[in-house]
C-alpha atoms as a PDB file:
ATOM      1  CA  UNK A   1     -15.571  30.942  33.910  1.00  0.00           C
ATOM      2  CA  UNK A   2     -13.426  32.975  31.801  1.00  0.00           C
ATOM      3  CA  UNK A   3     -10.783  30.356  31.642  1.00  0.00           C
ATOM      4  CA  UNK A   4     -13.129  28.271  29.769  1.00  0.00           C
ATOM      5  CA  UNK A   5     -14.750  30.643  27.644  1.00  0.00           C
ATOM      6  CA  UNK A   6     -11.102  31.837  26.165  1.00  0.00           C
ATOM      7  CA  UNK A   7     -10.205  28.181  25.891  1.00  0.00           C
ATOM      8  CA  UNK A   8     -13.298  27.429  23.695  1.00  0.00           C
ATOM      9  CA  UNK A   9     -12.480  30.839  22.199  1.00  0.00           C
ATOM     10  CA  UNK A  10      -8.685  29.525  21.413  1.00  0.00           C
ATOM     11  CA  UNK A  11     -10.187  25.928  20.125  1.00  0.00           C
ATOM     12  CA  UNK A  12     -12.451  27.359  17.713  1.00  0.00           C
ATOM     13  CA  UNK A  13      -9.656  29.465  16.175  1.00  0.00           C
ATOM     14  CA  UNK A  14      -7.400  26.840  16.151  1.00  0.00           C
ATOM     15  CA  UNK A  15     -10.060  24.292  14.316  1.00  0.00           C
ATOM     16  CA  UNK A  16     -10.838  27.122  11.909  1.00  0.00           C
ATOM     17  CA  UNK A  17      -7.688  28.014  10.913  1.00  0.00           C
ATOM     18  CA  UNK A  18      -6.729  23.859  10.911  1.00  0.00           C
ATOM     19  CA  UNK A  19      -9.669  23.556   8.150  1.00  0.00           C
ATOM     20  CA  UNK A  20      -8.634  26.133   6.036  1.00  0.00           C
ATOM     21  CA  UNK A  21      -5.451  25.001   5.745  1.00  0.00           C
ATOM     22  CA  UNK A  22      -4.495  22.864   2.331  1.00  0.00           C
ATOM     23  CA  UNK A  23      -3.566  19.480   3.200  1.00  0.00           C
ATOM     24  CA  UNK A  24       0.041  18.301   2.884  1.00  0.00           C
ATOM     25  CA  UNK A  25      -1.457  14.796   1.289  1.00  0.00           C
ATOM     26  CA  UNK A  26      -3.504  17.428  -1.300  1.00  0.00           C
ATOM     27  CA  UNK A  27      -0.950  16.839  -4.451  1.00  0.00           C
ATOM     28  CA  UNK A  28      -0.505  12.658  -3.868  1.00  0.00           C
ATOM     29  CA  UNK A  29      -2.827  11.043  -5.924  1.00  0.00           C
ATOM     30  CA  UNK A  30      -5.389   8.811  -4.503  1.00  0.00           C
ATOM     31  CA  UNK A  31      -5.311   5.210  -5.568  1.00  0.00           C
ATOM     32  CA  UNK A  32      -8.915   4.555  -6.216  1.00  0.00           C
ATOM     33  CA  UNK A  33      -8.218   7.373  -9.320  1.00  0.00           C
ATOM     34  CA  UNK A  34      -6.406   4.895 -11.468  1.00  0.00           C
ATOM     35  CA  UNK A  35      -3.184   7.137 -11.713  1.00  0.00           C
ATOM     36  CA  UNK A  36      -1.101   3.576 -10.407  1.00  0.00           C
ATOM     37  CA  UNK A  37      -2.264   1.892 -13.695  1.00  0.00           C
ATOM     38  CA  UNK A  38       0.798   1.300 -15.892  1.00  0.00           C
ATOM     39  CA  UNK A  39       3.486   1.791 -13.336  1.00  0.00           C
ATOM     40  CA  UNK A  40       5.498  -1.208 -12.148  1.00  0.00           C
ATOM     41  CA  UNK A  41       5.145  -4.241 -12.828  1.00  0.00           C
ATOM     42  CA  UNK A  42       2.691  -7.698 -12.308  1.00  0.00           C
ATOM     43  CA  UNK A  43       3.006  -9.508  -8.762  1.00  0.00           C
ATOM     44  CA  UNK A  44       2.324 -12.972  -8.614  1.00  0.00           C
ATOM     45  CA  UNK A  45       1.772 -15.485  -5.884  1.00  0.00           C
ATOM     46  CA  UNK A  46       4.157 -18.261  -4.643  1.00  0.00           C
ATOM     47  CA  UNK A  47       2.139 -21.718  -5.010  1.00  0.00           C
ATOM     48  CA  UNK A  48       4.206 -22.743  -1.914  1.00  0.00           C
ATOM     49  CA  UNK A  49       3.725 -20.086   0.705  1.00  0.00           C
ATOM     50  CA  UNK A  50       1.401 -17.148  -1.588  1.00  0.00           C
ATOM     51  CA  UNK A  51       3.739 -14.453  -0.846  1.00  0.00           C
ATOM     52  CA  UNK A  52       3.413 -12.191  -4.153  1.00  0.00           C
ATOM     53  CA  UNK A  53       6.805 -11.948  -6.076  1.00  0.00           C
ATOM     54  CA  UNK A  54       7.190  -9.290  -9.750  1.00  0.00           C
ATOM     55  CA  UNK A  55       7.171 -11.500 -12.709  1.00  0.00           C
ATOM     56  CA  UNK A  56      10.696 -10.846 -13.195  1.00  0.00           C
ATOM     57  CA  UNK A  57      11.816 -12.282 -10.260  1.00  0.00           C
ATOM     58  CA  UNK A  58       9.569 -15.662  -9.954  1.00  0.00           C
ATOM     59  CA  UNK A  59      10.775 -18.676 -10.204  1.00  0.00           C
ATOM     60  CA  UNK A  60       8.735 -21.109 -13.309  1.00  0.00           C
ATOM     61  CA  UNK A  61       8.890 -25.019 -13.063  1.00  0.00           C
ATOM     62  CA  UNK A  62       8.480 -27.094 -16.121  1.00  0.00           C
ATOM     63  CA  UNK A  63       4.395 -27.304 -15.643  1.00  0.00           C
ATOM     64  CA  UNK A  64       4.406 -23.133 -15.487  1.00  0.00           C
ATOM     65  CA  UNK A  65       3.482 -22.974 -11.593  1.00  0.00           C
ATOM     66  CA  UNK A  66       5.284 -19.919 -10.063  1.00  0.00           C
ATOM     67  CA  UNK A  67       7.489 -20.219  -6.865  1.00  0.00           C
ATOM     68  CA  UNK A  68       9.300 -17.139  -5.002  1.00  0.00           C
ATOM     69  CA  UNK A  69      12.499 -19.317  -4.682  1.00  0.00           C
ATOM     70  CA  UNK A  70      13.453 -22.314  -6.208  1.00  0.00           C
ATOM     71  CA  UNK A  71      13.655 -24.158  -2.849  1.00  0.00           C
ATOM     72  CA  UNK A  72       9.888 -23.410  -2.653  1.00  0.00           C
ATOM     73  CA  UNK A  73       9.436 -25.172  -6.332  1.00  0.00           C
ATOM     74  CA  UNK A  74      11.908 -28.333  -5.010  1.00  0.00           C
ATOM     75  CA  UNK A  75       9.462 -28.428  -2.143  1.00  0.00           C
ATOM     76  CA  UNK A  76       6.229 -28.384  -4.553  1.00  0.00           C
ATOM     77  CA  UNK A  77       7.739 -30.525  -6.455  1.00  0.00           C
ATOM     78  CA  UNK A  78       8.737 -33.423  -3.877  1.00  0.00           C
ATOM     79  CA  UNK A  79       5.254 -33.222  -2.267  1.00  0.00           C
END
């Protein structure tokens, strides 16, 4: 019986102590706060295959669809 009373003893301590303590994640902003705005740059989706590419790296065709490769824009294009 004392076994478990020390062991609820130790696990209240332990909880306790683990709530006081300041997270580690405290000083990362959240992304719901709109601290992300501004930083980086625009993705935008393949027409082929919709995987999201930056804007500096997609590929345009002559009608101004985007492509993450230009054998994805051949491809669109022969269809």
């Amino acid at each position: 019986m004392k076994v478990i009373l020390w062991l609820a003893i130790g696990y209240a301590v332990f909880w306790l102590l683990r709530k006081k303590k300041p997270s580690l994640r405290a000083d990362i902003p959240q992304a719901d706060d709109g601290s992300h705005v501004g930083r980086g740059e625009t993705m935008v989706p393949c027409l082929q295959c919709g995987v999201y590419v930056p804007t500096s790296e997609a590929v345009r065709n002559s009608s101004g669809s985007v492509f993450c490769c230009e054998e994805h824009g051949c491809k669109h294009a022969s269809l």
